[in-house]
C-alpha atoms as a PDB file:
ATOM      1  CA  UNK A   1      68.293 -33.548  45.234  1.00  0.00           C
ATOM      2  CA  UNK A   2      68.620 -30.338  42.778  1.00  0.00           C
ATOM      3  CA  UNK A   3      71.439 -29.652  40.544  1.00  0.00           C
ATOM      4  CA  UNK A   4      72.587 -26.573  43.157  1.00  0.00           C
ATOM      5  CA  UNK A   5      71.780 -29.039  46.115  1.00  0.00           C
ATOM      6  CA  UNK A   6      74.125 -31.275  44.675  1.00  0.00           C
ATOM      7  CA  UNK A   7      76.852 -28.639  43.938  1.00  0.00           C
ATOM      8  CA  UNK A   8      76.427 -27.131  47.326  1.00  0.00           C
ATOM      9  CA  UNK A   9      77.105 -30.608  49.278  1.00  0.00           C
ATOM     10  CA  UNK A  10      79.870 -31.899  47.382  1.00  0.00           C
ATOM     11  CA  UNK A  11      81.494 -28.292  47.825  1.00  0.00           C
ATOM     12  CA  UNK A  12      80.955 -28.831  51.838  1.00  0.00           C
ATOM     13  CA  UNK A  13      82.490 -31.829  52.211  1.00  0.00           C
ATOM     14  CA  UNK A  14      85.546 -31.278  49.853  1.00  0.00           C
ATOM     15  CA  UNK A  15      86.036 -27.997  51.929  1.00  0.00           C
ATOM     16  CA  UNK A  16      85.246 -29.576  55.408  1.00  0.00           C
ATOM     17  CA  UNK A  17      88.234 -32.093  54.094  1.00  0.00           C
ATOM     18  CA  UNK A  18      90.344 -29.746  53.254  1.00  0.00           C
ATOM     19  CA  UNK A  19      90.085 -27.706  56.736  1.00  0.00           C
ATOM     20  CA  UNK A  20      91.404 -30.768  58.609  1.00  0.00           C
ATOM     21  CA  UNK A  21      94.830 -29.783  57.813  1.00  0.00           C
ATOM     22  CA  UNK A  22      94.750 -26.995  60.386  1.00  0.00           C
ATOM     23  CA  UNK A  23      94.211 -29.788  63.244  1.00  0.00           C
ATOM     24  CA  UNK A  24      97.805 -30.701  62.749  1.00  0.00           C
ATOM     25  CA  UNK A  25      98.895 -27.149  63.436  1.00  0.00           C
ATOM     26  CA  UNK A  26     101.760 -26.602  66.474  1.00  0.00           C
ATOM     27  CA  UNK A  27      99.309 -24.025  67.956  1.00  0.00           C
ATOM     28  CA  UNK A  28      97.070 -23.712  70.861  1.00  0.00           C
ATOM     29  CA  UNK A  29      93.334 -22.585  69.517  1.00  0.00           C
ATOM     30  CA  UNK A  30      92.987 -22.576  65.581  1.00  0.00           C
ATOM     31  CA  UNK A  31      89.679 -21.208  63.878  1.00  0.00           C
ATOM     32  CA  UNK A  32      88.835 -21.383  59.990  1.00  0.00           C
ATOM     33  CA  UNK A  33      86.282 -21.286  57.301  1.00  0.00           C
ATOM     34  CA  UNK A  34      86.765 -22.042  53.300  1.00  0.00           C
ATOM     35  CA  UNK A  35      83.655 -20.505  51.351  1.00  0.00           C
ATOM     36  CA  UNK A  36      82.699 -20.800  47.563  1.00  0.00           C
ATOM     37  CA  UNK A  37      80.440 -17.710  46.369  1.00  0.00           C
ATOM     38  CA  UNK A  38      79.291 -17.340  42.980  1.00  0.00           C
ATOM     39  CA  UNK A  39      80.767 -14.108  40.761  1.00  0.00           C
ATOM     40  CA  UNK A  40      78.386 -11.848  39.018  1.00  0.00           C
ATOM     41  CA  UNK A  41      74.726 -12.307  38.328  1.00  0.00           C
ATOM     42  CA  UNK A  42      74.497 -15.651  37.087  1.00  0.00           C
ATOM     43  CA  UNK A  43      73.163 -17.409  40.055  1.00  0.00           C
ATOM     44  CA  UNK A  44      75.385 -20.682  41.616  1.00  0.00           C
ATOM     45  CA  UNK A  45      75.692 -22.414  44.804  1.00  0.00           C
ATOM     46  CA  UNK A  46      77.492 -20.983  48.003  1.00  0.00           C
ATOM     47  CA  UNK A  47      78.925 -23.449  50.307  1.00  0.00           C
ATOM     48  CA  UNK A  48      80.977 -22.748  53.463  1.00  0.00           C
ATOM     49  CA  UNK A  49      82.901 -25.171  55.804  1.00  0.00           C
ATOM     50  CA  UNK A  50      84.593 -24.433  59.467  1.00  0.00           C
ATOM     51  CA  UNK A  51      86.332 -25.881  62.217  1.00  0.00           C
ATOM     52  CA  UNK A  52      86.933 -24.715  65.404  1.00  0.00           C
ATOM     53  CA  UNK A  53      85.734 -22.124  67.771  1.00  0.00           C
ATOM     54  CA  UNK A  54      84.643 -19.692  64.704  1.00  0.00           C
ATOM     55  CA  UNK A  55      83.170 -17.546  67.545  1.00  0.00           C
ATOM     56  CA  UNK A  56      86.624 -16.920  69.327  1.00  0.00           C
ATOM     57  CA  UNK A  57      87.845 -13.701  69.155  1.00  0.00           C
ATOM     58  CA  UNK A  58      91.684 -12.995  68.134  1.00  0.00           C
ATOM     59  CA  UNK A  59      94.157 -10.554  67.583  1.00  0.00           C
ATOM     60  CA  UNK A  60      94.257  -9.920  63.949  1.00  0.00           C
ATOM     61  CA  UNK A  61      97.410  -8.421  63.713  1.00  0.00           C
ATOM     62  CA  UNK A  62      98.000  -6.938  59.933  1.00  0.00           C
ATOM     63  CA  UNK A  63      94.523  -8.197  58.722  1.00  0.00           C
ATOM     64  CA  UNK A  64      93.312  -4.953  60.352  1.00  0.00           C
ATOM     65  CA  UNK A  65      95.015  -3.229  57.435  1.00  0.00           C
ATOM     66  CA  UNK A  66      92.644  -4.586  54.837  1.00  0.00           C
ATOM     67  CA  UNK A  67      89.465  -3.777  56.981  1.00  0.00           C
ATOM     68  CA  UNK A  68      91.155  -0.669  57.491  1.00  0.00           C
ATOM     69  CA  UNK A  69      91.685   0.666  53.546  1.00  0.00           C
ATOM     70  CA  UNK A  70      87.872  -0.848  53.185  1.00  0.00           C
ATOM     71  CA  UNK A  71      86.586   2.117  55.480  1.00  0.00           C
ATOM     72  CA  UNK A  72      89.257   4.569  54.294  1.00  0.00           C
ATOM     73  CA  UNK A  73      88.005   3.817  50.318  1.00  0.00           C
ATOM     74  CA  UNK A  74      84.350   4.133  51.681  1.00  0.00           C
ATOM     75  CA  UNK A  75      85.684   7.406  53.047  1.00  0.00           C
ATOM     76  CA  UNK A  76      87.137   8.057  48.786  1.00  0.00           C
ATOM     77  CA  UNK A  77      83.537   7.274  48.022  1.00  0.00           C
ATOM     78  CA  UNK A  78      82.001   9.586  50.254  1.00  0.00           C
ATOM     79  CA  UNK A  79      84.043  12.454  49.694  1.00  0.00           C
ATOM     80  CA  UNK A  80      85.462  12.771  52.486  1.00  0.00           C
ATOM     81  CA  UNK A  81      89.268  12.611  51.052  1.00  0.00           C
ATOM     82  CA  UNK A  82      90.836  11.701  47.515  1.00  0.00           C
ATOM     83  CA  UNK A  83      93.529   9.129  46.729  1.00  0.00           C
ATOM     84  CA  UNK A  84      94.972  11.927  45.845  1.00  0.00           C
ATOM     85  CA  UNK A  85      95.142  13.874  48.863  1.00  0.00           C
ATOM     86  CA  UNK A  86      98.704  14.801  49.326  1.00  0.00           C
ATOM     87  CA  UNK A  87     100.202  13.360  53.244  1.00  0.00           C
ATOM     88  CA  UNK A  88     102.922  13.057  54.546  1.00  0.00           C
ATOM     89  CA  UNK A  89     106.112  13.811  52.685  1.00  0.00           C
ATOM     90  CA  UNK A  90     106.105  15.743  49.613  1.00  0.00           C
ATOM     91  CA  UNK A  91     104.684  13.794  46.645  1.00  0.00           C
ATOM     92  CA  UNK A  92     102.890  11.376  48.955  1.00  0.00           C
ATOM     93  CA  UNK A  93      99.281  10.699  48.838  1.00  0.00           C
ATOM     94  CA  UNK A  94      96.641   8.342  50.129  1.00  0.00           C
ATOM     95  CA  UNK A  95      96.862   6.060  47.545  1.00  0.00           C
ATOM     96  CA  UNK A  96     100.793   5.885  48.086  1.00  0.00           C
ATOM     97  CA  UNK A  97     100.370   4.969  51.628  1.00  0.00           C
ATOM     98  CA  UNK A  98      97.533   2.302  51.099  1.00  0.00           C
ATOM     99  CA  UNK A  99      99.759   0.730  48.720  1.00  0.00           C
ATOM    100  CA  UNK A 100     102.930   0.637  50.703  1.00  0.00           C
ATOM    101  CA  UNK A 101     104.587   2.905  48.489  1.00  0.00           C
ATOM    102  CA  UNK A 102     104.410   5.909  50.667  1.00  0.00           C
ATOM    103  CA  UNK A 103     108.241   5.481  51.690  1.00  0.00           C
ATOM    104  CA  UNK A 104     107.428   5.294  55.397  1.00  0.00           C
ATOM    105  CA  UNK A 105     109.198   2.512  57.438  1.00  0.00           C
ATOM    106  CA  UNK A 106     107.501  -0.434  59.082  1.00  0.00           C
ATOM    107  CA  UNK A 107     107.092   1.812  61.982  1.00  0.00           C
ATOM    108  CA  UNK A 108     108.345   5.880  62.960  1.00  0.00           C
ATOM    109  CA  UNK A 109     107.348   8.951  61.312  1.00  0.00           C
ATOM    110  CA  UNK A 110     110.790   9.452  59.230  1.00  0.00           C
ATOM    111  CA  UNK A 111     110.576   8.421  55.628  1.00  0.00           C
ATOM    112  CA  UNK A 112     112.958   6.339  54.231  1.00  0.00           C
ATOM    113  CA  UNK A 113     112.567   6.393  51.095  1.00  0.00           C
ATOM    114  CA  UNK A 114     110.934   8.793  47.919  1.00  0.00           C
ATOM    115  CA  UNK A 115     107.350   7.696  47.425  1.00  0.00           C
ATOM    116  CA  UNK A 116     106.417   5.346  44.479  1.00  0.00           C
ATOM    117  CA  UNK A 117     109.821   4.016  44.523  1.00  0.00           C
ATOM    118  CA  UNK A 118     109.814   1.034  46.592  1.00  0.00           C
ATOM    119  CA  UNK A 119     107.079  -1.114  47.949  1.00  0.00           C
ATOM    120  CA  UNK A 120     108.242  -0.400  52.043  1.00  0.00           C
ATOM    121  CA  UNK A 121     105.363  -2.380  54.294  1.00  0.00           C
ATOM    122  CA  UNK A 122     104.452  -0.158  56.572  1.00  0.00           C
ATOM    123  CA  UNK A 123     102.707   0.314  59.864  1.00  0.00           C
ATOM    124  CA  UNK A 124     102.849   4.508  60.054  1.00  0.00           C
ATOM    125  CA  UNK A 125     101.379   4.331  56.201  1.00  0.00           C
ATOM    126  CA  UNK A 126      98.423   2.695  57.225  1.00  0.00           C
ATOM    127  CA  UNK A 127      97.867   5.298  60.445  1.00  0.00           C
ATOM    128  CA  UNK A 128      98.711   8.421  58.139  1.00  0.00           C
ATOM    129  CA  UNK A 129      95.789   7.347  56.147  1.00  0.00           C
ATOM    130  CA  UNK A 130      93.437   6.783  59.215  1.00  0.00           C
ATOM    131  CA  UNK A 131      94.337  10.027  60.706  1.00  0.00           C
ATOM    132  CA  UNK A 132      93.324  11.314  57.542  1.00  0.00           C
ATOM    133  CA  UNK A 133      89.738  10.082  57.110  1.00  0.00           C
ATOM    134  CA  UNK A 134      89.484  11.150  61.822  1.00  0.00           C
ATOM    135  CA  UNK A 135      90.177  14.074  60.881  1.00  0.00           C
ATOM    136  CA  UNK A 136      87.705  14.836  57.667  1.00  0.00           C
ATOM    137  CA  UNK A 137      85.219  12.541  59.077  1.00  0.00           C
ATOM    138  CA  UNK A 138      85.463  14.783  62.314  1.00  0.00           C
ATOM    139  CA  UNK A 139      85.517  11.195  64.419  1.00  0.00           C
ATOM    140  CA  UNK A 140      87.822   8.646  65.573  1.00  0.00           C
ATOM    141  CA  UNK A 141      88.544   6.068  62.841  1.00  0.00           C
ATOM    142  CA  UNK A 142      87.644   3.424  65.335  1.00  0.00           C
ATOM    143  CA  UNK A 143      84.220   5.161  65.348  1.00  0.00           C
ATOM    144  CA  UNK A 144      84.334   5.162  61.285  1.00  0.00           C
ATOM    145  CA  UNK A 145      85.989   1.848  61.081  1.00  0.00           C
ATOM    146  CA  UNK A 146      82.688   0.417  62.810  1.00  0.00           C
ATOM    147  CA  UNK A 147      80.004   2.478  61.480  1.00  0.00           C
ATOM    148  CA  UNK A 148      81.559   2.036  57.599  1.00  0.00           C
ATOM    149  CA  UNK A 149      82.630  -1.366  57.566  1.00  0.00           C
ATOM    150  CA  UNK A 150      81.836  -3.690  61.142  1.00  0.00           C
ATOM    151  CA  UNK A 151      78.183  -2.642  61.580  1.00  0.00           C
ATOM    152  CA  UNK A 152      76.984  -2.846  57.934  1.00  0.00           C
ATOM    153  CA  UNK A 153      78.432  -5.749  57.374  1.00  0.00           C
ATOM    154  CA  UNK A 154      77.213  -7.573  60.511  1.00  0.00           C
ATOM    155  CA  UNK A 155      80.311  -7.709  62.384  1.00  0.00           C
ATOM    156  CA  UNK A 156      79.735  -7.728  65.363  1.00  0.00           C
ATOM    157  CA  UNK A 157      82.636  -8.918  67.551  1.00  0.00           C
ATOM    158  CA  UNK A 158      85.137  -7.065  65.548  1.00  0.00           C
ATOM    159  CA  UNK A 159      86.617  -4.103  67.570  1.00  0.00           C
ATOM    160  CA  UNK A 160      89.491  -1.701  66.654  1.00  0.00           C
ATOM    161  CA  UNK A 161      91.795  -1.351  70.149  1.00  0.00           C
ATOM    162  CA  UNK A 162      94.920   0.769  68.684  1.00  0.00           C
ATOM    163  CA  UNK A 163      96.405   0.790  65.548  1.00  0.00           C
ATOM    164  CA  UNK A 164      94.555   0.250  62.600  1.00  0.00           C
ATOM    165  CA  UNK A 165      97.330  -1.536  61.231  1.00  0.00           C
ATOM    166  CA  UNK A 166      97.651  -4.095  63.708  1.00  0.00           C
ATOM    167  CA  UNK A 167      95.179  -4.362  66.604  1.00  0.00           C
ATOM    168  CA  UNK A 168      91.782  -4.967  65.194  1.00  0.00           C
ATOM    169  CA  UNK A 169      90.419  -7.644  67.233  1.00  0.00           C
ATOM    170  CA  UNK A 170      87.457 -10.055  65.576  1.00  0.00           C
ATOM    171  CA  UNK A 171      86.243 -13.714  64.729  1.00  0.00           C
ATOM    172  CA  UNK A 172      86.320 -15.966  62.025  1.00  0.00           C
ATOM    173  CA  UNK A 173      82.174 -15.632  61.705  1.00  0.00           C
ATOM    174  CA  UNK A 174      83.223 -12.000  61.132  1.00  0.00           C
ATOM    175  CA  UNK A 175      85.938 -12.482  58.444  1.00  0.00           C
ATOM    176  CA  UNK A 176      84.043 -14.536  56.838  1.00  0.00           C
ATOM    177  CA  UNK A 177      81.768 -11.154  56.404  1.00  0.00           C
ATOM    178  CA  UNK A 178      84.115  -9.468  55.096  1.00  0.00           C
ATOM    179  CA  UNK A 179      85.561 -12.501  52.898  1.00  0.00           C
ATOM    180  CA  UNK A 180      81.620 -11.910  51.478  1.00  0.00           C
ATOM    181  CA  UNK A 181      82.428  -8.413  50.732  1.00  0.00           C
ATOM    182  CA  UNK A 182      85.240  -8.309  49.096  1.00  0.00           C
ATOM    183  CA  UNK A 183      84.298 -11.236  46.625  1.00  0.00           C
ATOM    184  CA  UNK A 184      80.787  -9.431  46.126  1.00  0.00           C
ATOM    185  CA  UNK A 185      81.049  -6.074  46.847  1.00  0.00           C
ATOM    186  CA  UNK A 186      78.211  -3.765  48.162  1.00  0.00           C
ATOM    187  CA  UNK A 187      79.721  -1.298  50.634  1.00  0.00           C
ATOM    188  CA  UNK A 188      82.330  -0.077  47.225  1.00  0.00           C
ATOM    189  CA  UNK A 189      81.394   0.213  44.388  1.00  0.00           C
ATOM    190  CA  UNK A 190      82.503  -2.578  41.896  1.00  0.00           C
ATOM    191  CA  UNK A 191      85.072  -0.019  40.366  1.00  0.00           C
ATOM    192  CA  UNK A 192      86.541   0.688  43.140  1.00  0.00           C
ATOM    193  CA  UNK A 193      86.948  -2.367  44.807  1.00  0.00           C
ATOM    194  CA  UNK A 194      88.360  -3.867  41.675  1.00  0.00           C
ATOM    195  CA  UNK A 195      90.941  -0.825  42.083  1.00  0.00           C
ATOM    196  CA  UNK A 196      91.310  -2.038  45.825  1.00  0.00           C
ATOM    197  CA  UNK A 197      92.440  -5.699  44.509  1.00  0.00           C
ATOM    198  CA  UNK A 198      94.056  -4.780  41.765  1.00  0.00           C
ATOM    199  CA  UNK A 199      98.028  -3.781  41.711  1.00  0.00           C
ATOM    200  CA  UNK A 200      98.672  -0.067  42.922  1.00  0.00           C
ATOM    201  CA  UNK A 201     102.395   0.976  41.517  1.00  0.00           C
ATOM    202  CA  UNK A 202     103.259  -1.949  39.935  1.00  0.00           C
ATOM    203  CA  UNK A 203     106.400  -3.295  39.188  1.00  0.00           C
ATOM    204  CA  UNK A 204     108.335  -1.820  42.022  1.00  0.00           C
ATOM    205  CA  UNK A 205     110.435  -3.985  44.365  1.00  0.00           C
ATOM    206  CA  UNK A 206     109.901  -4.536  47.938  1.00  0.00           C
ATOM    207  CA  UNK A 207     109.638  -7.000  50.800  1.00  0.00           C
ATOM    208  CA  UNK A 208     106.796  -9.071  51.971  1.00  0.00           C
ATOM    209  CA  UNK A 209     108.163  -9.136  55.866  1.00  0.00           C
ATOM    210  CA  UNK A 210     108.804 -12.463  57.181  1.00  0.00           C
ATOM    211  CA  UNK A 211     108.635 -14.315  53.622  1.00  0.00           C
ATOM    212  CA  UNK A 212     111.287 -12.526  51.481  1.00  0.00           C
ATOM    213  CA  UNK A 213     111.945  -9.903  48.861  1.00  0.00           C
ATOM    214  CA  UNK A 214     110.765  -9.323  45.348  1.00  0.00           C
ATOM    215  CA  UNK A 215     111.477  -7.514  42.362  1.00  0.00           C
ATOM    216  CA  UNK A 216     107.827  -7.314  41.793  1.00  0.00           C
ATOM    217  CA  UNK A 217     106.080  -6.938  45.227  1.00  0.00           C
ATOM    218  CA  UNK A 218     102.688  -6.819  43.764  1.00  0.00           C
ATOM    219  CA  UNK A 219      99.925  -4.627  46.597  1.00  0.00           C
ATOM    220  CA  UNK A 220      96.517  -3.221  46.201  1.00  0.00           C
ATOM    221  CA  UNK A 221      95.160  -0.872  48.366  1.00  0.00           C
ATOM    222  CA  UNK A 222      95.142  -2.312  51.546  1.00  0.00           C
ATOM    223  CA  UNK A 223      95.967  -5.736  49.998  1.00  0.00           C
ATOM    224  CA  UNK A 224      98.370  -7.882  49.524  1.00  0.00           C
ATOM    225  CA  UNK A 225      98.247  -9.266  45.623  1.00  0.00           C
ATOM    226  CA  UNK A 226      99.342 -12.971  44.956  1.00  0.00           C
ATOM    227  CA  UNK A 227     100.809 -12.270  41.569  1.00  0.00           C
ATOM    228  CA  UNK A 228     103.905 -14.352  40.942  1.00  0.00           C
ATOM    229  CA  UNK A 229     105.838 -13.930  44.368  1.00  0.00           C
ATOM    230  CA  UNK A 230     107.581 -17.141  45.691  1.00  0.00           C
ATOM    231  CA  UNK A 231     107.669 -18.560  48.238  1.00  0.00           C
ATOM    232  CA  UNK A 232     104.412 -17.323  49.300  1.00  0.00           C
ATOM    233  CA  UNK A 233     102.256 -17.577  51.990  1.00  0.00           C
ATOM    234  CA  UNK A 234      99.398 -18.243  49.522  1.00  0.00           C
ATOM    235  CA  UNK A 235      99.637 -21.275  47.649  1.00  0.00           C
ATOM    236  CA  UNK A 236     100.547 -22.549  44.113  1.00  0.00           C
ATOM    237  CA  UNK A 237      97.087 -23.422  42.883  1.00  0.00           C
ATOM    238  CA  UNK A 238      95.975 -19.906  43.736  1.00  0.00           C
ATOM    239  CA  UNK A 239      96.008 -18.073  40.880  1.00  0.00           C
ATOM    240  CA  UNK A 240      97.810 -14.657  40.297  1.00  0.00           C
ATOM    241  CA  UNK A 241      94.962 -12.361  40.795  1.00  0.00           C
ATOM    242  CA  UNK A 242      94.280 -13.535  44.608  1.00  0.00           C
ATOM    243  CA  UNK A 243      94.525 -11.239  47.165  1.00  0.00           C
ATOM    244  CA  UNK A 244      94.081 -10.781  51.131  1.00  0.00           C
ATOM    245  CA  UNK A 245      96.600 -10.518  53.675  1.00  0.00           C
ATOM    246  CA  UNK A 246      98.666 -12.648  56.842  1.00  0.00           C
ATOM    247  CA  UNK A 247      99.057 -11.412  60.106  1.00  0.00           C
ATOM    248  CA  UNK A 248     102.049 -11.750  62.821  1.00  0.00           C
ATOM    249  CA  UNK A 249      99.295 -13.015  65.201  1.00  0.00           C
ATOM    250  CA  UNK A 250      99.566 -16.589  63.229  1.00  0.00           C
ATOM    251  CA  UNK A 251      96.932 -15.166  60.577  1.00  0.00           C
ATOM    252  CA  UNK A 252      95.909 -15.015  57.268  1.00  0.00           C
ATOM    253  CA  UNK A 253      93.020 -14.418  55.062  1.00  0.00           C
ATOM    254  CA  UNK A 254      92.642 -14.624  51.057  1.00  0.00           C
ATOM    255  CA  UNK A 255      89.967 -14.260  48.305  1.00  0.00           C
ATOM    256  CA  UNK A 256      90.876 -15.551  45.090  1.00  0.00           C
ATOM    257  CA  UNK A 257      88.334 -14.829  41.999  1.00  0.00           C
ATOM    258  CA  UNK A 258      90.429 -16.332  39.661  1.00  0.00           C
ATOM    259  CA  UNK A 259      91.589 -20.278  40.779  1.00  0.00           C
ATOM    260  CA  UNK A 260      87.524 -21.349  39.464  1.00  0.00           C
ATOM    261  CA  UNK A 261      85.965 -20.563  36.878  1.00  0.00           C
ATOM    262  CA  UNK A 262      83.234 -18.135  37.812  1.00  0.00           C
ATOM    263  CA  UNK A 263      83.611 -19.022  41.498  1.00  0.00           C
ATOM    264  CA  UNK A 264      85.349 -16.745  44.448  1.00  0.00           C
ATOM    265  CA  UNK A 265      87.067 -19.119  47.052  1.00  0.00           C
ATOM    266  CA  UNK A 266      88.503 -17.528  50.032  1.00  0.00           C
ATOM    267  CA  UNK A 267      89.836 -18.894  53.035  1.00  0.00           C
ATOM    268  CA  UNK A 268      90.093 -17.210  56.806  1.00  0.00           C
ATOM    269  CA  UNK A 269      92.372 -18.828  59.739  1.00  0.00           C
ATOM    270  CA  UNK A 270      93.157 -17.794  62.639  1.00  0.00           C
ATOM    271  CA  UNK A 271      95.435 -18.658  65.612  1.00  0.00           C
ATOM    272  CA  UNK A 272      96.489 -17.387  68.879  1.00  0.00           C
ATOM    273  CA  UNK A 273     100.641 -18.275  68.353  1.00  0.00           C
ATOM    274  CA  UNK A 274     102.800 -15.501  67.061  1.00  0.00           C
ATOM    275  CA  UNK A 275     103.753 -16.266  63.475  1.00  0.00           C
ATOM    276  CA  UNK A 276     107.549 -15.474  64.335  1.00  0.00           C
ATOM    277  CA  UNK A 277     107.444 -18.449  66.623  1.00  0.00           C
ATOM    278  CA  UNK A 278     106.376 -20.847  64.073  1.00  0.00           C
ATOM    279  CA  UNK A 279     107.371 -18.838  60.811  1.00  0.00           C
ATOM    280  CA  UNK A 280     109.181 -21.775  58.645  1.00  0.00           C
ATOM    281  CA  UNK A 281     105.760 -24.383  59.794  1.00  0.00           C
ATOM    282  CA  UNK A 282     103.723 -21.677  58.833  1.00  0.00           C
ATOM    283  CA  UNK A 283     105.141 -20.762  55.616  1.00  0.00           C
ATOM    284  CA  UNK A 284     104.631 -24.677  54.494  1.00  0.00           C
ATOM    285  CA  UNK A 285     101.353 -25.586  56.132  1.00  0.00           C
ATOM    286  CA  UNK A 286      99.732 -22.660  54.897  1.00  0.00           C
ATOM    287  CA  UNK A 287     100.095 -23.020  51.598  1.00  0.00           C
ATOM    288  CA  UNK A 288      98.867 -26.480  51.574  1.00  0.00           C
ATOM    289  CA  UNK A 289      95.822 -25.215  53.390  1.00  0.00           C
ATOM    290  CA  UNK A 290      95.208 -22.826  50.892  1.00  0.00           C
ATOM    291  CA  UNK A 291      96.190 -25.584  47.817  1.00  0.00           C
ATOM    292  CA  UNK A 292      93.904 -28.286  49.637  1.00  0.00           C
ATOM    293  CA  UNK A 293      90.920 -25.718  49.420  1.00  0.00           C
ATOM    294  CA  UNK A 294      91.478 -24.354  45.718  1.00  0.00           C
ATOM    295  CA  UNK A 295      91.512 -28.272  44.826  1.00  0.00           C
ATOM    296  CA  UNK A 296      88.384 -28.657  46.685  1.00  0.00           C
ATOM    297  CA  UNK A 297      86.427 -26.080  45.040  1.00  0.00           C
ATOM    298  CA  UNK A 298      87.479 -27.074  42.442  1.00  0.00           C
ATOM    299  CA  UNK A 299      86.913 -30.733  43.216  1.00  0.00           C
ATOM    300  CA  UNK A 300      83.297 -29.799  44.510  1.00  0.00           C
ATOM    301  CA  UNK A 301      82.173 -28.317  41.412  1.00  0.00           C
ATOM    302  CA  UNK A 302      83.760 -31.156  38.977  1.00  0.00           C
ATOM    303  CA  UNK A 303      82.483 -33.886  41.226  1.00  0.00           C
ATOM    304  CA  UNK A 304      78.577 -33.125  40.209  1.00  0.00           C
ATOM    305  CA  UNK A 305      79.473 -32.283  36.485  1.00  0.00           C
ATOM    306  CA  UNK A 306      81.010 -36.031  36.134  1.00  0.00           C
ATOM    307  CA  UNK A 307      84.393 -35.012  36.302  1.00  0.00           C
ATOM    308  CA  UNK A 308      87.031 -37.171  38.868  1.00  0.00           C
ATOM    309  CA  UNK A 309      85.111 -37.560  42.469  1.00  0.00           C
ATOM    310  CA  UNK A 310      87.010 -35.840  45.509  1.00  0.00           C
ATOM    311  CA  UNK A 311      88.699 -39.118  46.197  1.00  0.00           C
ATOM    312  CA  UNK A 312      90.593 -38.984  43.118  1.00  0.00           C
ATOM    313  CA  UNK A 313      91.699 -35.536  43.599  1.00  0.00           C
ATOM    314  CA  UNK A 314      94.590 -36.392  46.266  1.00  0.00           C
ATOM    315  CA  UNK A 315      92.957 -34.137  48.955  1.00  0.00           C
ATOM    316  CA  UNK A 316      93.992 -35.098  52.264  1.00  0.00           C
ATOM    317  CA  UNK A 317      91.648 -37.642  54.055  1.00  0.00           C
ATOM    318  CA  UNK A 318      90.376 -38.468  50.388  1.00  0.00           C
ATOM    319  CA  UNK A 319      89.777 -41.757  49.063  1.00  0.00           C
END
C-alpha cells in the first residue's frame, strides 16, 4: 500500500470512530460526515467518513445563512453590489449585515441598535442582504442562491423554501459540497473567501443565541468564527481560526484549517429534533463530536508517520 493509501485509511477509520458518538444522540434520524482535505498545492490524502442516511434531506435552519453570504459574496465578485452598499439604516452596509453588526434584531425591520456597535444575530440582516443581490441580480435569490452556489457545486437536493436565513432545505452529501468549498475555494476567490472566514468588526460584544454572550463575539461574513468563545458549540481542540455555523433544527457544520497542520477538517451533522428541545445535550455532545474528529485527524495522520496508533489516542471505541 502507498504512503497516501496508508494516510487515507488510517484517516477513515479514526473518523468512522469518531462519528459513532452521534449514535448515542436523544434524536430521531441523525446524518454526518468528518472529511480531511489537503490545504494549498502540495498534494495529500482526502479521506471522508459518514453515518447515517447522508441522503436525507433536513431543515437546515441557520446553516442557510452561510450558503446564503456564499452567493451574496459571489454577487460582490460579480459586481452586482459592494460590501459597501449602504442598506438599511443610515451607516449600514452589506458587509454590516453579513456580519451581524447591522443593528437589526433577530427578527422585525426596526433597528435596535447603531451599526458596528454590537454583534446582534440576526434573521432580517441576512434577508436585507438577499433582497439586495434579487433586486440587482433582477431574480429571486432562491433563483441566484441555486444557480451561484447549489448547481455549481453539485448540490443537488439543496432547495431554498423561505428565508434565506433559516429555511434552506439540503443533505449531508450536499454539505459536504460545500464543506469542499469553503476549505478549497473555487466559486470566491481565495481573497475573498479568506475575508468571508476571517473576523468582520472585531472586538465587539454580542450573543451567540442559545449558548451565551461574549465580549468578543468573533463573525465573518456569513460565519460564525470559533475564536476564543466559551462554552462553545465547537470544541476545545478546534483551534481559534475555525469557522461554520449551528442551526435551531439540531444542526451544525464547521471547517477548521487550523487544528492540523496543513490539513482542513470539517465536520457536517444533521438532525431532525429542534435544538431548543435538547439544548444543554447538545451543547456537550457536540463538542465532543467535534473534539473526537480533530483527534482523529489528527490521529490518522500521526498513526502512518510512527507517531501513537489511534488506540492510544483515547478516541471513543479505541483500543
Amino acid at each position: 500500500m502507498s504512503a497516501n493509501a496508508e494516510v487515507t485509511s488510517a484517516l477513515t477509520t479514526a473518523l468512522t470512530t469518531a462519528l459513532q458518538l452521534t449514535a448515542t444522540w436523544p434524536v430521531d434520524h441523525v446524518s454526518a460526515a468528518a472529511l480531511v482535505l489537503p490545504i494549498g498545492g502540495e498534494p495529500a490524502p482526502t479521506a471522508t467518513a459518514a453515518t447515517g442516511d447522508t441522503g436525507r434531506v433536513y431543515r437546515l435552519a441557520s446553516i442557510s445563512k452561510p450558503l446564503a453570504a456564499w452567493a451574496t459574496l459571489i454577487a460582490v465578485e460579480e459586481g452586482l453590489v459592494s460590501l459597501d452598499d449602504p442598506i438599511g439604516q443610515p451607516g449600514c452596509t452589506l458587509r454590516h449585515l453579513l456580519a451581524h453588526a447591522g443593528g437589526y434584531p433577530f427578527d422585525g425591520p426596526d433597528p435596535i441598535s447603531a451599526p458596528g456597535k454590537r454583534r446582534i444575530y440576526s434573521n432580517t440582516g441576512i434577508e436585507l442582504a438577499a433582497d439586495a443581490v434579487a433586486t440587482a441580480a433582477a431574480m429571486p435569490f432562491v433563483q441566484y442562491l441555486a444557480e451561484a452556489v447549489f448547481q455549481p457545486l453539485g448540490m443537488a437536493s439543496s432547495e431554498l423554501r423561505g428565508s434565506p436565513a433559516h429555511q434552506v432545505w439540503s443533505t449531508v452529501d450536499d454539505l459536504v459540497r460545500f464543506c469542499v468549498e469553503l476549505a478549497q475555494p473555487r466559486l470566491l476567490s481565495a481573497s475573498t473567501a479568506a475575508m468571508a472566514t476571517a473576523p468582520s468588526f472585531p472586538g465587539i460584544a454580542g450573543v451567540v443565541p442559545g449558548v451565551g454572550s461574549f465580549r468578543d463575539c468573533a463573525w465573518g461574513l456569513g460565519l460564525e468564527i470559533r475564536g476564543d468563545k466559551r462554552p462553545h458549540w465547537m470544541g476545545t481542540a478546534n483551534s481559534p481560526d475555525a469557522f461554520g455555523h449551528f442551526g435551531g433544527a439540531g444542526t451544525l457544520l464547521w471547517v477548521d484549517l487550523g487544528a492540523v497542520h496543513e490539513r482542513a477538517v470539517a465536520c457536517v451533522a444533521l438532525t431532525d429534533r429542534s435544538f431548543d428541545e435538547w439544548a444543554d445535550t447538545a451543547l456537550k455532545v457536540w463538542p465532543e463530536l467535534s473534539d473526537a474528529v480533530v483527534a482523529a485527524a489528527r490521529s490518522g495522520v500521526a498513526t502512518v508517520a510512527g507517531a501513537p496508533r489511534i488506540a492510544d489516542t483515547g478516541l471513543p471505541g479505541a483500543g
